[in-house]
PDB file of N, CA and C in Angstrom:
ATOM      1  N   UNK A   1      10.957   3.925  -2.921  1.00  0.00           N
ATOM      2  CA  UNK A   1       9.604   3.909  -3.471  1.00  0.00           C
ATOM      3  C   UNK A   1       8.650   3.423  -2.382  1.00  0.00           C
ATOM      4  N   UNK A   2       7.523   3.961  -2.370  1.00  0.00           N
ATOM      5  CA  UNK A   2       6.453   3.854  -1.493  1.00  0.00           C
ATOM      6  C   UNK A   2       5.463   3.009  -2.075  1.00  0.00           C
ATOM      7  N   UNK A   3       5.085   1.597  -1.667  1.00  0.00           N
ATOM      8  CA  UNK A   3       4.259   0.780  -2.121  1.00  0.00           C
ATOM      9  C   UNK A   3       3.084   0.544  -1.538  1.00  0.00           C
ATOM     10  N   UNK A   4       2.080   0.270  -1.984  1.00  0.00           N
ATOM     11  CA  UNK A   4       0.837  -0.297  -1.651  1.00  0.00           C
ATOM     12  C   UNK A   4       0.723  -1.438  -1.455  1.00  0.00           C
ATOM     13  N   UNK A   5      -0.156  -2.164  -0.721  1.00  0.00           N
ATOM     14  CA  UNK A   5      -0.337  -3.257  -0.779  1.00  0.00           C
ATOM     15  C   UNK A   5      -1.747  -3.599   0.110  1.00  0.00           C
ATOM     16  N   UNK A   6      -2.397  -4.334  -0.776  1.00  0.00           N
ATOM     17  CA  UNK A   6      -4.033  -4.055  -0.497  1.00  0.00           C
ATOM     18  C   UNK A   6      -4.964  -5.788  -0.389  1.00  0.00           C
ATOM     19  N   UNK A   7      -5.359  -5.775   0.453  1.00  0.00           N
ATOM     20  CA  UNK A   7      -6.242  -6.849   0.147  1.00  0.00           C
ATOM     21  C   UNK A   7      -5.851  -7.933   1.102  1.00  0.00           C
ATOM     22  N   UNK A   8      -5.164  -7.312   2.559  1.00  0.00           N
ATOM     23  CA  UNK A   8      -4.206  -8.268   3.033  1.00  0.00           C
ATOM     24  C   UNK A   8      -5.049  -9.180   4.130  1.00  0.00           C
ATOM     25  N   UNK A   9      -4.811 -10.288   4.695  1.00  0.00           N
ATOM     26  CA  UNK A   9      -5.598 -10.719   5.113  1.00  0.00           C
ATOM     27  C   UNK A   9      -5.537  -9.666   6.596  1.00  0.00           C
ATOM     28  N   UNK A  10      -6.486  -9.637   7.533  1.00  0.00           N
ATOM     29  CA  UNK A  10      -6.921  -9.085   9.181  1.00  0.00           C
ATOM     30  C   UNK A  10      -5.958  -9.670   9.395  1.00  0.00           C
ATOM     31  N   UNK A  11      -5.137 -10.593   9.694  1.00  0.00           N
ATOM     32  CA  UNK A  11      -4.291 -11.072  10.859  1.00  0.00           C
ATOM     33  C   UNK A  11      -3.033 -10.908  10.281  1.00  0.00           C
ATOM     34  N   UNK A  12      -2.501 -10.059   9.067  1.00  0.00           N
ATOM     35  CA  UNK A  12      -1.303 -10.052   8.467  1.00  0.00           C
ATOM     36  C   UNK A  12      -0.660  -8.831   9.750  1.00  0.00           C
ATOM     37  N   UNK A  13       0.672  -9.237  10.607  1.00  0.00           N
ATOM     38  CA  UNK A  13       1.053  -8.328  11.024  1.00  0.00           C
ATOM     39  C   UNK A  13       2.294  -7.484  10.557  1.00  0.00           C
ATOM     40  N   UNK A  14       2.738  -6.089  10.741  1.00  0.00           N
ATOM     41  CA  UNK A  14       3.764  -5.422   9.877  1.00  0.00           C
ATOM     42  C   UNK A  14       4.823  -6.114   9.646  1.00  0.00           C
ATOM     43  N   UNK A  15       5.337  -6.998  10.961  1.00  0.00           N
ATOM     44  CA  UNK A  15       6.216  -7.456  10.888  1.00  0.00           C
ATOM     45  C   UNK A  15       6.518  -8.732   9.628  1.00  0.00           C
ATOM     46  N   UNK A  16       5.379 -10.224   9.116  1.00  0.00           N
ATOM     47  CA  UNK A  16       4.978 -10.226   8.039  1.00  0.00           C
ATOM     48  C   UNK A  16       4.723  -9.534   6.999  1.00  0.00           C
ATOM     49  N   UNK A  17       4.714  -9.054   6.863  1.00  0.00           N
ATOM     50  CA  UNK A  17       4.633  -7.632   5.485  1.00  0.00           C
ATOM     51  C   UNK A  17       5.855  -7.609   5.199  1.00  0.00           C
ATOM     52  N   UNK A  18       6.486  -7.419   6.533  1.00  0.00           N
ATOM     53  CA  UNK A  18       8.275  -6.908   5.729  1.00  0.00           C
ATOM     54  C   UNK A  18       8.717  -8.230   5.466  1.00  0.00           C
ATOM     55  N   UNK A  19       8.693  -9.285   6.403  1.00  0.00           N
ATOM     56  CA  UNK A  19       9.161 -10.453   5.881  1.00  0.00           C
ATOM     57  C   UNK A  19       8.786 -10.780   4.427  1.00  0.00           C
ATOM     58  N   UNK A  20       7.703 -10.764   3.955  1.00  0.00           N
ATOM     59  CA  UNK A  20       7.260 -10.838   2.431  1.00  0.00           C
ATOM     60  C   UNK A  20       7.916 -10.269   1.533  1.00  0.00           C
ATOM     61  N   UNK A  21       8.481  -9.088   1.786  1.00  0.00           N
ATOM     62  CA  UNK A  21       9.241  -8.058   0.819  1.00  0.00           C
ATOM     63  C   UNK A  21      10.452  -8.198   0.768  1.00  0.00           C
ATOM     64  N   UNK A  22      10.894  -8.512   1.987  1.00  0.00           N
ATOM     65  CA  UNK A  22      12.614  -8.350   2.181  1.00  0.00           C
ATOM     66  C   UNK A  22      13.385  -9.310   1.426  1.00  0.00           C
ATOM     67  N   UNK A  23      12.443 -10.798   0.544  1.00  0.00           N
ATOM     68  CA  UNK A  23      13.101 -11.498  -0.359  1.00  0.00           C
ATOM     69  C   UNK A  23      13.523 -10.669  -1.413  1.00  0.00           C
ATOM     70  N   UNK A  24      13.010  -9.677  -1.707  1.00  0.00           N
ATOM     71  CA  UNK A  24      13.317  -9.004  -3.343  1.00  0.00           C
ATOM     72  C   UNK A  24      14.289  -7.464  -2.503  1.00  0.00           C
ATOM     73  N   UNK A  25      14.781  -7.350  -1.649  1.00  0.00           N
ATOM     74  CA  UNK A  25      15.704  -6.310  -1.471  1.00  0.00           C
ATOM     75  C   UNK A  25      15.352  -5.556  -0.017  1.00  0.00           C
ATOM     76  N   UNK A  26      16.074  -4.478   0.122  1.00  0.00           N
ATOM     77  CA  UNK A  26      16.295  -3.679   1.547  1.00  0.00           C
ATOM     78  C   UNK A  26      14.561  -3.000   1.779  1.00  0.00           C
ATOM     79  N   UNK A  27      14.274  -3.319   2.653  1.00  0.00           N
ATOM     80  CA  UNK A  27      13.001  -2.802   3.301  1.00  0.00           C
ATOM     81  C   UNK A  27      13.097  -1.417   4.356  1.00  0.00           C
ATOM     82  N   UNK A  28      12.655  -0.456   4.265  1.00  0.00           N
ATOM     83  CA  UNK A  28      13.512   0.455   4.941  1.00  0.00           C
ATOM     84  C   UNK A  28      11.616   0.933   6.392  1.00  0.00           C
ATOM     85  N   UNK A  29      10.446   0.459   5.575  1.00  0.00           N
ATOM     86  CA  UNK A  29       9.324   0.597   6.493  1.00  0.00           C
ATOM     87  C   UNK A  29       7.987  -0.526   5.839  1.00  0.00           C
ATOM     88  N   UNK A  30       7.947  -1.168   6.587  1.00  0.00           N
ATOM     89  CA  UNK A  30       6.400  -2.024   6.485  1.00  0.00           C
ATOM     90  C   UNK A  30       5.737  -1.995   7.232  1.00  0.00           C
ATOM     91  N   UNK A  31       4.229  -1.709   7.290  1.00  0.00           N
ATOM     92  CA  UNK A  31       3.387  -1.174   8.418  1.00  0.00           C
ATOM     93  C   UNK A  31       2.178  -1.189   7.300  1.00  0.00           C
ATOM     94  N   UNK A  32       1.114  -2.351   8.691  1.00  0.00           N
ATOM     95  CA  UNK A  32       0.155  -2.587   8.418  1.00  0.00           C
ATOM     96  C   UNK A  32      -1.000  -1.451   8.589  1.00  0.00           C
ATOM     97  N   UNK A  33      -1.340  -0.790   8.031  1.00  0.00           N
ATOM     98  CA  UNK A  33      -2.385   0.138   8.609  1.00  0.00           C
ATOM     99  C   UNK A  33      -3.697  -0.366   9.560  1.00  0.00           C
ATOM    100  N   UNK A  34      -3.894   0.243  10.963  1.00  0.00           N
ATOM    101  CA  UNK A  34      -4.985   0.028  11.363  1.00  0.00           C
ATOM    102  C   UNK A  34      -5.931   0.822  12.111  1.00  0.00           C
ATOM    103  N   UNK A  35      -7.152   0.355  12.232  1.00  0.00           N
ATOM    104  CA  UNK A  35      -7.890   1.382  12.882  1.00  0.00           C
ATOM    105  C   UNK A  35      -7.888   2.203  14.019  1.00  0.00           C
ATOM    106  N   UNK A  36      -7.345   3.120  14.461  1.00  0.00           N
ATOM    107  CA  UNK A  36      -7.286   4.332  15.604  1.00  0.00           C
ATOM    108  C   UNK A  36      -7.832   3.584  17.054  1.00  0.00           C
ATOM    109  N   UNK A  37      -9.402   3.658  16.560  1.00  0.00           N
ATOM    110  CA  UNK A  37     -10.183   2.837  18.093  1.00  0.00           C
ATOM    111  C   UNK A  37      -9.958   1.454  18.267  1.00  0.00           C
ATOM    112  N   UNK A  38      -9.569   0.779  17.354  1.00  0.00           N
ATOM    113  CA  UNK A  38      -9.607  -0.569  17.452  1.00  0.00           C
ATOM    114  C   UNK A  38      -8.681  -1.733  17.387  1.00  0.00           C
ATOM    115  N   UNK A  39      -7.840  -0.785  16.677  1.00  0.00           N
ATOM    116  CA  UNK A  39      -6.305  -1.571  16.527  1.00  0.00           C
ATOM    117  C   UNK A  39      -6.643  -2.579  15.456  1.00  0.00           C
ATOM    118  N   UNK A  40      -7.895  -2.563  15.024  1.00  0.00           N
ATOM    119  CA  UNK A  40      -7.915  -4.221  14.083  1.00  0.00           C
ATOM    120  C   UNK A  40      -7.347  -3.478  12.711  1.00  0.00           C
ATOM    121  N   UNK A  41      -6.711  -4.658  11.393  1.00  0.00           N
ATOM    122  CA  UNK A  41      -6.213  -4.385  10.476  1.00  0.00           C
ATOM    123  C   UNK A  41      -7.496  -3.715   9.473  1.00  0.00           C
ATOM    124  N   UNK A  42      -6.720  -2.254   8.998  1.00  0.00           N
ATOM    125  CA  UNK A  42      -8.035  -2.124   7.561  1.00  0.00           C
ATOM    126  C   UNK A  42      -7.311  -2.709   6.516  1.00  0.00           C
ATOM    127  N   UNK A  43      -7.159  -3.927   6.298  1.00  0.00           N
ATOM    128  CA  UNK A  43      -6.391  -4.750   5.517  1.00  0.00           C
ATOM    129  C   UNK A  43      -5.468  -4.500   4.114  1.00  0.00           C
ATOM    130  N   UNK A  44      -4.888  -3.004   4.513  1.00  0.00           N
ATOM    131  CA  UNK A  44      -4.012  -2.408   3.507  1.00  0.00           C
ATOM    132  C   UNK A  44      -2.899  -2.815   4.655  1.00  0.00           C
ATOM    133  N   UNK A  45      -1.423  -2.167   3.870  1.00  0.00           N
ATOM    134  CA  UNK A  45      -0.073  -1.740   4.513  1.00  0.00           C
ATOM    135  C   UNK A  45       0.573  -0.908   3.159  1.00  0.00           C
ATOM    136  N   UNK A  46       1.859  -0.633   3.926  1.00  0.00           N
ATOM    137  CA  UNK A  46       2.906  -0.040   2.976  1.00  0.00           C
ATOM    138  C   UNK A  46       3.597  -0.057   3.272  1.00  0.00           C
ATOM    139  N   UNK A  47       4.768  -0.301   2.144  1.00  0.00           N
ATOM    140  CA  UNK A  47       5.969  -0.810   2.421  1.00  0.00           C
ATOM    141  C   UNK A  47       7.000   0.300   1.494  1.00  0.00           C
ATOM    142  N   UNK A  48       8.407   1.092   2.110  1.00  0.00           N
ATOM    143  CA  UNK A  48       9.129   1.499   1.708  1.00  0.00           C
ATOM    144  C   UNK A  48      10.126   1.001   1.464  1.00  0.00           C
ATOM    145  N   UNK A  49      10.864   0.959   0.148  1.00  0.00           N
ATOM    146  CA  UNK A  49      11.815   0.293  -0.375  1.00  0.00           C
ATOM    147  C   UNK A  49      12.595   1.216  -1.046  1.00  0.00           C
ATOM    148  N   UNK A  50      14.005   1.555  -0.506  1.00  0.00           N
ATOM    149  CA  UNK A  50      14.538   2.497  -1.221  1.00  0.00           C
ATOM    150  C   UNK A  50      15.297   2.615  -2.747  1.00  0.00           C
ATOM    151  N   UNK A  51      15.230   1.374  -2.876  1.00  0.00           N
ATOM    152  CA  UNK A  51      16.194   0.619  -4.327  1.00  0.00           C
ATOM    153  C   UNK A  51      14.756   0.920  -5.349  1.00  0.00           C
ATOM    154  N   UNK A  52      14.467   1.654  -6.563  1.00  0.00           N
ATOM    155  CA  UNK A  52      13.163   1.424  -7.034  1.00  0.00           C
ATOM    156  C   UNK A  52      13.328  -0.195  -7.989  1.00  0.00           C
ATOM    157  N   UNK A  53      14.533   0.043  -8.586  1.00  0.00           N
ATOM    158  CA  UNK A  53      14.683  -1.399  -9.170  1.00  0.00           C
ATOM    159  C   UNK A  53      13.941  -2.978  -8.551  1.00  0.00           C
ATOM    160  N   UNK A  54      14.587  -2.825  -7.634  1.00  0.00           N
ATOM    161  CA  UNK A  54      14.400  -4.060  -6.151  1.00  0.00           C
ATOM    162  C   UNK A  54      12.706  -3.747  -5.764  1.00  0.00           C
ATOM    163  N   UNK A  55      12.126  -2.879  -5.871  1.00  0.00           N
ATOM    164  CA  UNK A  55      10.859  -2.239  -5.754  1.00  0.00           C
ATOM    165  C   UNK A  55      10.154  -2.415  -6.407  1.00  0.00           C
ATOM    166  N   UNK A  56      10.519  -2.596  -7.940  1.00  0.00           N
ATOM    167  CA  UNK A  56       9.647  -3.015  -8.925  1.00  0.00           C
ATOM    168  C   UNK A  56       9.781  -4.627  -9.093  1.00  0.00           C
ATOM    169  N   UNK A  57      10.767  -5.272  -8.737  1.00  0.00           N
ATOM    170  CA  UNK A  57      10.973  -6.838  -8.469  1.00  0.00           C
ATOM    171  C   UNK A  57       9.718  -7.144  -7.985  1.00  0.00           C
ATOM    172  N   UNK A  58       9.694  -6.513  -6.666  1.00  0.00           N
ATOM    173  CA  UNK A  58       8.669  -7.005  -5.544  1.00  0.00           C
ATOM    174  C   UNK A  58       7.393  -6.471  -6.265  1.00  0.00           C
ATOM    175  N   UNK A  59       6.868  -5.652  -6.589  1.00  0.00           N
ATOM    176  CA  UNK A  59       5.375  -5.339  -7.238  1.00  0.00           C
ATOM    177  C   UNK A  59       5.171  -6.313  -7.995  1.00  0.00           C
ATOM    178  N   UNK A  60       6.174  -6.471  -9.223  1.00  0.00           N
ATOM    179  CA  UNK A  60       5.826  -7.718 -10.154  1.00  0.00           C
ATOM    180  C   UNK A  60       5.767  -8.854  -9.777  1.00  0.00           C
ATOM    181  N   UNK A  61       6.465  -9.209  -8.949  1.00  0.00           N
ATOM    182  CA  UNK A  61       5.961 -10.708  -8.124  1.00  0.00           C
ATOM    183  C   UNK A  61       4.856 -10.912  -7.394  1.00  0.00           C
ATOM    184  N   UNK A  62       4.689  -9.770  -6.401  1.00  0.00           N
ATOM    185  CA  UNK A  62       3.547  -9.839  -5.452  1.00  0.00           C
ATOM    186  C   UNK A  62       1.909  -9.836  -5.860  1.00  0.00           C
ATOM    187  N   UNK A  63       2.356  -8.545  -7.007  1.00  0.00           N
ATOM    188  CA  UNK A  63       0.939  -8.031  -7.923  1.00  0.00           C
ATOM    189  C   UNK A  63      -0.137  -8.898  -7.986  1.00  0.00           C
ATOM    190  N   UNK A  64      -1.203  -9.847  -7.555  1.00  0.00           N
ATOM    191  CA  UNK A  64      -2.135 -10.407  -7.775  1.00  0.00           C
ATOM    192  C   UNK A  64      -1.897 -12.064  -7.781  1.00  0.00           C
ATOM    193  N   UNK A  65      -0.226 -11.992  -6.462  1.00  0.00           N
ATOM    194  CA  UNK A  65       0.316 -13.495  -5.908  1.00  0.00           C
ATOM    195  C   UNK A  65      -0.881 -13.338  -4.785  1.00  0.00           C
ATOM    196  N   UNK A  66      -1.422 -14.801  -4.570  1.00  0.00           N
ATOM    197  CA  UNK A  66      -1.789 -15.538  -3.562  1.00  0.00           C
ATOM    198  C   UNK A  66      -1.089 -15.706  -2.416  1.00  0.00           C
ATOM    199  N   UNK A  67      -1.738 -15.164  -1.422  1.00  0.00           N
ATOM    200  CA  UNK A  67      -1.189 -15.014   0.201  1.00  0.00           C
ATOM    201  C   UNK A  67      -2.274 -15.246   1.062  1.00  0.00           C
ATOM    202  N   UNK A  68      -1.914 -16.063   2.260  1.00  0.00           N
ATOM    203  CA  UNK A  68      -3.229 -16.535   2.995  1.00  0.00           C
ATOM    204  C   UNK A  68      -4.522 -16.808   2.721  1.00  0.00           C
ATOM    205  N   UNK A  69      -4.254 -17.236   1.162  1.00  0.00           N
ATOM    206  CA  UNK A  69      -6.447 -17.473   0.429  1.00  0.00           C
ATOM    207  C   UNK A  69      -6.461 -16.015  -0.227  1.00  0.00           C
ATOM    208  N   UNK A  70      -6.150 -14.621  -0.088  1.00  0.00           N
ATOM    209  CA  UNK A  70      -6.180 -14.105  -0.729  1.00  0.00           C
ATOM    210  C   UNK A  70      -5.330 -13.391  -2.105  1.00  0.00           C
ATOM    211  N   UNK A  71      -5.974 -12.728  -2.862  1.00  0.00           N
ATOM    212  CA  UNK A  71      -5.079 -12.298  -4.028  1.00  0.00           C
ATOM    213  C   UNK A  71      -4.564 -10.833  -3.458  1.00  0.00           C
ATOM    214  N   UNK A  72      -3.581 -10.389  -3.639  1.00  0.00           N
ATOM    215  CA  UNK A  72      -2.975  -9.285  -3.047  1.00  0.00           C
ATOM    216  C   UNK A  72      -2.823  -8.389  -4.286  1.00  0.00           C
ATOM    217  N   UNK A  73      -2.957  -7.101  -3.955  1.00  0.00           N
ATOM    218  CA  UNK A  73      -3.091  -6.034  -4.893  1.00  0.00           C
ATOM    219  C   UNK A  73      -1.728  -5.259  -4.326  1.00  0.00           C
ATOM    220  N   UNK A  74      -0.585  -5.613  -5.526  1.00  0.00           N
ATOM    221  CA  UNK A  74       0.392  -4.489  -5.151  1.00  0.00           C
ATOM    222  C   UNK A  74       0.713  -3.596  -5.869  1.00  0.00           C
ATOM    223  N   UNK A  75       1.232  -2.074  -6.116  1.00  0.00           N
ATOM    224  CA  UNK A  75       1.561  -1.323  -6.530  1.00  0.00           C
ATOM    225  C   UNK A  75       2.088   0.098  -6.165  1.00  0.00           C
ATOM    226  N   UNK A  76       3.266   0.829  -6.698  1.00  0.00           N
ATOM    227  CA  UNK A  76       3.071   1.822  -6.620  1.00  0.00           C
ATOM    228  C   UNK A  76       2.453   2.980  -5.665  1.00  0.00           C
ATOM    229  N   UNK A  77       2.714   3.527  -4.452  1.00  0.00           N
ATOM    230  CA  UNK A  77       1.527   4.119  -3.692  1.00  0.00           C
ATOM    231  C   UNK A  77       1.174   5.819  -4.831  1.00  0.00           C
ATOM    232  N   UNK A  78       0.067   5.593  -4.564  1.00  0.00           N
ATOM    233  CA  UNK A  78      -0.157   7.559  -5.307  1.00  0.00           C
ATOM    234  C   UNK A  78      -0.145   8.364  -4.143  1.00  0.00           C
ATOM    235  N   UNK A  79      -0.089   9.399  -3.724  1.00  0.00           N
ATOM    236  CA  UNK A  79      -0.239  10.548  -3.032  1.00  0.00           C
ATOM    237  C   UNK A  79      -1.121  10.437  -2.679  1.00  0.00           C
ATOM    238  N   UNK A  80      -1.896  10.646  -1.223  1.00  0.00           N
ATOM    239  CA  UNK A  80      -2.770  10.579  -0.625  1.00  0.00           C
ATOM    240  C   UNK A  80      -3.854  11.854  -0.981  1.00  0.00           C
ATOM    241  N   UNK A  81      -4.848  11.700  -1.719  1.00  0.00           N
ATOM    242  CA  UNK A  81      -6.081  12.959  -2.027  1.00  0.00           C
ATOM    243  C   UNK A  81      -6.422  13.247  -0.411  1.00  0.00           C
ATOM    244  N   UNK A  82      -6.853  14.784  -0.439  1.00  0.00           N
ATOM    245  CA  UNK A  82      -7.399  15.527  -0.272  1.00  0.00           C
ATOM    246  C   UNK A  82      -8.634  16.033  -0.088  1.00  0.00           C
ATOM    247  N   UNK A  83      -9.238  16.637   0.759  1.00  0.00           N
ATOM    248  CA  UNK A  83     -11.041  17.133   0.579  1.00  0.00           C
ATOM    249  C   UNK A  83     -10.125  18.544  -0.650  1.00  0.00           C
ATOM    250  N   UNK A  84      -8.772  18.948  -0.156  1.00  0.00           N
ATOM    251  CA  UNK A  84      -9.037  20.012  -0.770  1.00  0.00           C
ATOM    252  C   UNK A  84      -8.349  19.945  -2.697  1.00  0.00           C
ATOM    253  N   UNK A  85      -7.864  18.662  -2.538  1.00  0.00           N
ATOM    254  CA  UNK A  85      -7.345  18.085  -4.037  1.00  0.00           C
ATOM    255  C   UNK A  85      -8.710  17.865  -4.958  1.00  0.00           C
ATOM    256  N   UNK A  86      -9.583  17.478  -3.844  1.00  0.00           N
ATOM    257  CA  UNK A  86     -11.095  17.509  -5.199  1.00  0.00           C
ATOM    258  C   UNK A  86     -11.731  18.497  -5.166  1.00  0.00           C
ATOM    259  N   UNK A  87     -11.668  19.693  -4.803  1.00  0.00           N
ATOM    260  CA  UNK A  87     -12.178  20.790  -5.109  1.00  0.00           C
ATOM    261  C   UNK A  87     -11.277  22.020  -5.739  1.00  0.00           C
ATOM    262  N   UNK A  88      -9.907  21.419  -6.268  1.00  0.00           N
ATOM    263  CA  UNK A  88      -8.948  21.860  -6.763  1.00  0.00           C
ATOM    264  C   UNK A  88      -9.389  22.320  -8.250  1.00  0.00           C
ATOM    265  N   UNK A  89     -10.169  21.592  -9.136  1.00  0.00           N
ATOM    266  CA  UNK A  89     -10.433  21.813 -10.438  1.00  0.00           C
ATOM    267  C   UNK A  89     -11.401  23.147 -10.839  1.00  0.00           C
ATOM    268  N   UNK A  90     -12.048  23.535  -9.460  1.00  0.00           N
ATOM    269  CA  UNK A  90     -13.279  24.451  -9.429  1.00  0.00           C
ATOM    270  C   UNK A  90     -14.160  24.459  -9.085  1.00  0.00           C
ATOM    271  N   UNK A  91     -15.480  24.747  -9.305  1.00  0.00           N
ATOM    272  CA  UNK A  91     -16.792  24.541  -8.849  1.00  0.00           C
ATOM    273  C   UNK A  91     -16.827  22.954  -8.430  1.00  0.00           C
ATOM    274  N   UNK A  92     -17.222  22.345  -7.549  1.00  0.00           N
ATOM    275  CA  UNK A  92     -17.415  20.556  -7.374  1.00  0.00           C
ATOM    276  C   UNK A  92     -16.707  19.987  -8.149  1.00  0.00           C
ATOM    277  N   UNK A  93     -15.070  20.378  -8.757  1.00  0.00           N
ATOM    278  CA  UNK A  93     -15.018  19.569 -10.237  1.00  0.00           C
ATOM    279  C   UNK A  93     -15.045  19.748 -11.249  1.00  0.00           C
ATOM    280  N   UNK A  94     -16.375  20.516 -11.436  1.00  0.00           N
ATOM    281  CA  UNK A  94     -17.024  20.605 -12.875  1.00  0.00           C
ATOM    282  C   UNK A  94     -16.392  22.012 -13.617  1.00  0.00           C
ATOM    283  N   UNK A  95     -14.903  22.390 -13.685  1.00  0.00           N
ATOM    284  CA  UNK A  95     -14.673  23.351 -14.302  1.00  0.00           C
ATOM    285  C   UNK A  95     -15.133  24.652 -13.718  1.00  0.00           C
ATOM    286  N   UNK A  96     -16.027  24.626 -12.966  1.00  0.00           N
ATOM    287  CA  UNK A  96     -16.632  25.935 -12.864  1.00  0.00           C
ATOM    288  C   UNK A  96     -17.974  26.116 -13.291  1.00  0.00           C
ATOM    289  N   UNK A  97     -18.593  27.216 -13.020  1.00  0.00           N
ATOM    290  CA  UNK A  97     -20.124  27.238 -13.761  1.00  0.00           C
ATOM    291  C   UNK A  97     -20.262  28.287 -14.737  1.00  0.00           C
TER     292      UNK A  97
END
């Protein structure tokens, strides 16, 4: 399972991330996302966990736990949208005209 994890502090590095997770089971990728030009954190990551059981351990614990002063938003990752996933429904969206 592919997790989210949002709200992390700038100085959280991947390698922390996985340490955070790896209490609740096998970590198979943690990686802090960051900016292209700048290298600084856009204070998300994601973490792959192949056990979903052990996966859902860690969401329910982490989910809105306190880490470095902040509250951490974990869950579930969704599929990354598209320019062409929102123009999938029709006209802008709107069904069509």
């Amino acid at each position: 399972m592919r997790i989210y994890v949002g709200n992390l502090d700038y100085s959280m590095t991947s390698d922390a991330l996985r340490a955070l997770f790896e209490p609740f089971g096998e970590v198979t990728l943690a990686e802090v996302q960051v900016k292209s030009r700048t290298g600084q954190s856009r204070g998300f990551g994601l973490v792959d966990m192949p056990n979903d059981h052990q996966a859902d351990a860690a969401i329910s614990a982490l989910n809105h736990a306190e880490h470095n002063e902040r509250k951490l938003i974990v869950n579930e990752s969704r599929p990354r949208r598209t320019v062409k996933d929102q123009y999938a429904g029709g006209w802008f969206g709107s069904g069509g005209r």
